[in-house]
Structure formats: structure tokens, C-alpha cells
Protein backbone atom coordinates (compact mmCIF):
# COMPACT_ATOMS: atom_id res chain seq x y z
CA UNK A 1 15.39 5.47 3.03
CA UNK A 2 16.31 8.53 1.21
CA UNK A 3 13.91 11.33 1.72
CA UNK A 4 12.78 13.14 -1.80
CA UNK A 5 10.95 16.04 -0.17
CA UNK A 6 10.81 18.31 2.87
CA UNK A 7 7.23 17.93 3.52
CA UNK A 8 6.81 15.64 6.85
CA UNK A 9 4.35 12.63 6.96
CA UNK A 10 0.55 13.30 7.86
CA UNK A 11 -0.48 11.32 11.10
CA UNK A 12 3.15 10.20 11.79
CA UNK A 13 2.66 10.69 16.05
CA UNK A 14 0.47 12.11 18.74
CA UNK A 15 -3.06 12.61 18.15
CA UNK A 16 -3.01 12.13 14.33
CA UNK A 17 -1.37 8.94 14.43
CA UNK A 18 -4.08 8.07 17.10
CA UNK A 19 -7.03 9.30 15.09
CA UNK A 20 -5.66 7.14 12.11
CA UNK A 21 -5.58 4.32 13.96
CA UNK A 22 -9.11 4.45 15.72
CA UNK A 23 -10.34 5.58 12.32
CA UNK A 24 -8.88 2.29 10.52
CA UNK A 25 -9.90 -0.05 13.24
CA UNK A 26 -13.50 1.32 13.23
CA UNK A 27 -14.25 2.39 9.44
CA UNK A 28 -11.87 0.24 7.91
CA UNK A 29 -12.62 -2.64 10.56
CA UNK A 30 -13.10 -5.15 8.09
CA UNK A 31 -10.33 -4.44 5.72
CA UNK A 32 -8.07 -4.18 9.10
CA UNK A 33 -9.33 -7.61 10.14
CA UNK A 34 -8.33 -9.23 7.05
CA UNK A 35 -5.22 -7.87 7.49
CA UNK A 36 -4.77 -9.03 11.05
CA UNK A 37 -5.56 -11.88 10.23
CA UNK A 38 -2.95 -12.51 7.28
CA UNK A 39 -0.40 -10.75 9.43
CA UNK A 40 -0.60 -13.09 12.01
CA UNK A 41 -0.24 -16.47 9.61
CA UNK A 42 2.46 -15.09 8.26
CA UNK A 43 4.09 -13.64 11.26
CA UNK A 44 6.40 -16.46 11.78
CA UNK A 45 7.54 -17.36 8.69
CA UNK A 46 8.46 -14.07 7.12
CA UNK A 47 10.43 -10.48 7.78
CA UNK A 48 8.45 -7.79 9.07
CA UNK A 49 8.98 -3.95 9.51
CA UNK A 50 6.91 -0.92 9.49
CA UNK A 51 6.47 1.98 7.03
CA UNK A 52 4.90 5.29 8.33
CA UNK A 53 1.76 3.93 9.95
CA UNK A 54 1.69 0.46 8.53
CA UNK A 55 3.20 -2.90 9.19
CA UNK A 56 4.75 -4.34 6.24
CA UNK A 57 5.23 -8.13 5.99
CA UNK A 58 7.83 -9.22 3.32
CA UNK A 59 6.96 -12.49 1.51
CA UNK A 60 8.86 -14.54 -0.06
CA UNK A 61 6.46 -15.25 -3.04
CA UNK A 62 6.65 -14.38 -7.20
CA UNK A 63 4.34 -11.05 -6.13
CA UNK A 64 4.14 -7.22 -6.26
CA UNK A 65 2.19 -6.39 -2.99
CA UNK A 66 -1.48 -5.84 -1.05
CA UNK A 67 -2.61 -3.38 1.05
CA UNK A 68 -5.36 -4.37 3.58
CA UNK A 69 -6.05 -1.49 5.62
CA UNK A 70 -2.37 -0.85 8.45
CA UNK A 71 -0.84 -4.39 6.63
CA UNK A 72 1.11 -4.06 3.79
CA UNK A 73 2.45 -7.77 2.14
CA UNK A 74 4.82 -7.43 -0.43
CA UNK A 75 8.01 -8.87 -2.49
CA UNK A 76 11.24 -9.58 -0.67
CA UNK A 77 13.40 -9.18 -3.13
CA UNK A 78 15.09 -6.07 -2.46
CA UNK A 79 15.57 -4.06 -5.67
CA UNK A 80 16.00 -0.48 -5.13
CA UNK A 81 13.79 1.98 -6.37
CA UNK A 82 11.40 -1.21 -6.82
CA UNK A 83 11.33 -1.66 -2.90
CA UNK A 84 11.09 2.14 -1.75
CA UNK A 85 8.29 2.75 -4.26
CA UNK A 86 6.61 -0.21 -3.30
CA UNK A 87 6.43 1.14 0.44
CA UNK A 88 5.05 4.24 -0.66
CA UNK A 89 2.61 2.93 -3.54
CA UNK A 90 1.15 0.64 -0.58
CA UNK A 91 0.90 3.27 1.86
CA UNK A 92 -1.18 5.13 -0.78
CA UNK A 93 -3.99 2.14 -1.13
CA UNK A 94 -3.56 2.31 3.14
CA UNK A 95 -4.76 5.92 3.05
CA UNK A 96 -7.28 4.83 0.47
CA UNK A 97 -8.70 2.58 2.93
CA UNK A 98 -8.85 5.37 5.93
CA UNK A 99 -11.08 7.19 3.60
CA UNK A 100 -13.33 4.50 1.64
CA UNK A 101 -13.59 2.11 4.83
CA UNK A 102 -15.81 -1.40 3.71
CA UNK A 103 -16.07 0.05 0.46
CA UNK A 104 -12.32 -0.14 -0.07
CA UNK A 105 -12.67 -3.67 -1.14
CA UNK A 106 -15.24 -2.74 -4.24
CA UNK A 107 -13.96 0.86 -4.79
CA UNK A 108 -10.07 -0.53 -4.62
CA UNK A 109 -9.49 -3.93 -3.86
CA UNK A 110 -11.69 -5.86 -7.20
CA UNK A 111 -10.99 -3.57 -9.71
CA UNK A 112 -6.81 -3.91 -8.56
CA UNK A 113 -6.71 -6.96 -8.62
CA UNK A 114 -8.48 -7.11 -12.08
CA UNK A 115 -6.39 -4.73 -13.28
CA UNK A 116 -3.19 -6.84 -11.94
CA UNK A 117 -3.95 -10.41 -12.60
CA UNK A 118 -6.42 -10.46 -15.87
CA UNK A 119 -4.73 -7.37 -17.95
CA UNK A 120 -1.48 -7.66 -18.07
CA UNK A 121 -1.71 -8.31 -22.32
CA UNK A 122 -3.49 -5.66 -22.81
CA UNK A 123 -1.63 -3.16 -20.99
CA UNK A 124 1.79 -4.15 -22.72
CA UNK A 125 -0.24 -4.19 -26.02
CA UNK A 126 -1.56 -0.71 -25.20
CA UNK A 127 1.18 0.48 -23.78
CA UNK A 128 -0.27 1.30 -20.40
CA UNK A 129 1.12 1.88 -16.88
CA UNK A 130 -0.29 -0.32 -14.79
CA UNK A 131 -0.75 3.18 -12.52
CA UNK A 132 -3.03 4.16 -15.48
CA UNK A 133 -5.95 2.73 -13.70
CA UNK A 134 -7.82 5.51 -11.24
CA UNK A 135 -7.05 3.40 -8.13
CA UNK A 136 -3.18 2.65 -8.89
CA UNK A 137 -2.49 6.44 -9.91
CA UNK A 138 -4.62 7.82 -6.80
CA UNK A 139 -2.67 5.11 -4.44
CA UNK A 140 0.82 6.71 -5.64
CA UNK A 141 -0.22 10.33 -5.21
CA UNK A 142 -1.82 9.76 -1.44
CA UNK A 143 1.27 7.21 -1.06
CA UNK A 144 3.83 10.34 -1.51
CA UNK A 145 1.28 12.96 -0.15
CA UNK A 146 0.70 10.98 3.18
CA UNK A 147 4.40 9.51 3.34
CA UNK A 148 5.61 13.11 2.36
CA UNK A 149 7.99 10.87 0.50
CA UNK A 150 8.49 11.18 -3.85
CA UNK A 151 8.84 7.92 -5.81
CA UNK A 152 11.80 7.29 -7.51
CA UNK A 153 12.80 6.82 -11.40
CA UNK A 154 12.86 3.07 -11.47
CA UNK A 155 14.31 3.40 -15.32
């Protein structure tokens, strides 16, 4: 991966990293769980890899991706920028979770996947981002903060 800044990732090792874990294992437990629990179904039938702090499972499916607390599921289908923003977009709804804990799922989680599955119409009618919504937008600017990573142009 091709680094777009100089800043260095927050909680990469030593105590940070440590504190970010116990903090999403105990705050975020349930999110984390979830994720476990995904991680593991999928474990042996798909590529895995990590991204900063998180584990990222690649699936094979039609699908952008889902953050549930340190698990990251998303696309395997390997277009660049698509892929490398991806990774940091996700990372972003990770740190989202560090901070919001159980409350990820109503503060983050329902209105995403609203916003994903139910507008798609509207926000091509409207010409919207689908990083318009509060939740996308905040996920890509903790995504690069945290990752001390920049997205890429993916015209």
C-alpha cells in the first residue's frame, strides 16, 4: 500500500495498540462478538489479512463491506483505489466503534445500512455521495486520521 501522508497510525503497537484492544473487547464487546463470530464462519472459506488494528476477511460476495468492531468483511475483487479506500473507509467505522461502543449499532450500524441498501435511487437522483450521510463522511475522516493514510481519487 502506498502511503499518502507522513503522519503514522494512532494505536499501531505497544500500549496504544493494547488499550485499543481492551477498549474494543470491553466497550465494544458486543459489536466485537458479532464480529468474532462472523470471522470465524467465514474463516475457512475466504482470504484473510489485517489492516492497522483490524482483521479483514475478503468475501467473495456482490458487496461493498462491514465493519463490526476489529473485523472488517469486504469485496474481493481487487480494484485499486476501490480496495485501498475500502481498508481505510472500514477502519474509520472500526474507530467509530472504539468510541460509540453498544451504541455503534444504532448510532452507525442502522442508519448505514439504510443509507446503503434502501437509498440508492435517491442518491443517484440527488446526486449524493453515498459519504454524504454523517456516519459514512465521519468513517472516512477517522479512517485516514487513525490509519494516517489519505484516500485515493477513485475517478
Amino acid at each position: 500500500m502506498q502511503i499518502g501522508t507522513n503522519r503514522k497510525p494512532i494505536a499501531a503497537k505497544g500500549p496504544a495498540k493494547a488499550l485499543f484492544l481492551f477498549w474494543q473487547w470491553t466497550w465494544g464487546l458486543p459489536v466485537n462478538l458479532i464480529g468474532a463470530l462472523v470471522y470465524l464462519a467465514l474463516y475457512p472459506k475466504c482470504r484473510h489479512g489485517k489492516f492497522m488494528n483490524a482483521n479483514i476477511t475478503y468475501v467473495p460476495w456482490k458487496f461493498g463491506g462491514l465493519s463490526l468492531g476489529t473485523f472488517i468483511f469486504m469485496a474481493d475483487h481487487g480494484r485499486e483505489p476501490w480496495t485501498y479506500n475500502t481498508h481505510i473507509h472500514e477502519y474509520g467505522h472500526t474507530i467509530q466503534c472504539l468510541l460509540l461502543g453498544p451504541l455503534y449499532w444504532v448510532v452507525i450500524g442502522l442508519p448505514s445500512m439504510v443509507w446503503c441498501n434502501f437509498f440508492e435511487g435517491y442518491r443517484k437522483r440527488r446526486h449524493k455521495s453515498y459519504y454524504d450521510l454523517y456516519c459514512e463522511g465521519w468513517a472516512n475522516q477517522w479512517g485516514e486520521k487513525w490509519s494516517g493514510l489519505k484516500r485515493k481519487d477513485e475517478q
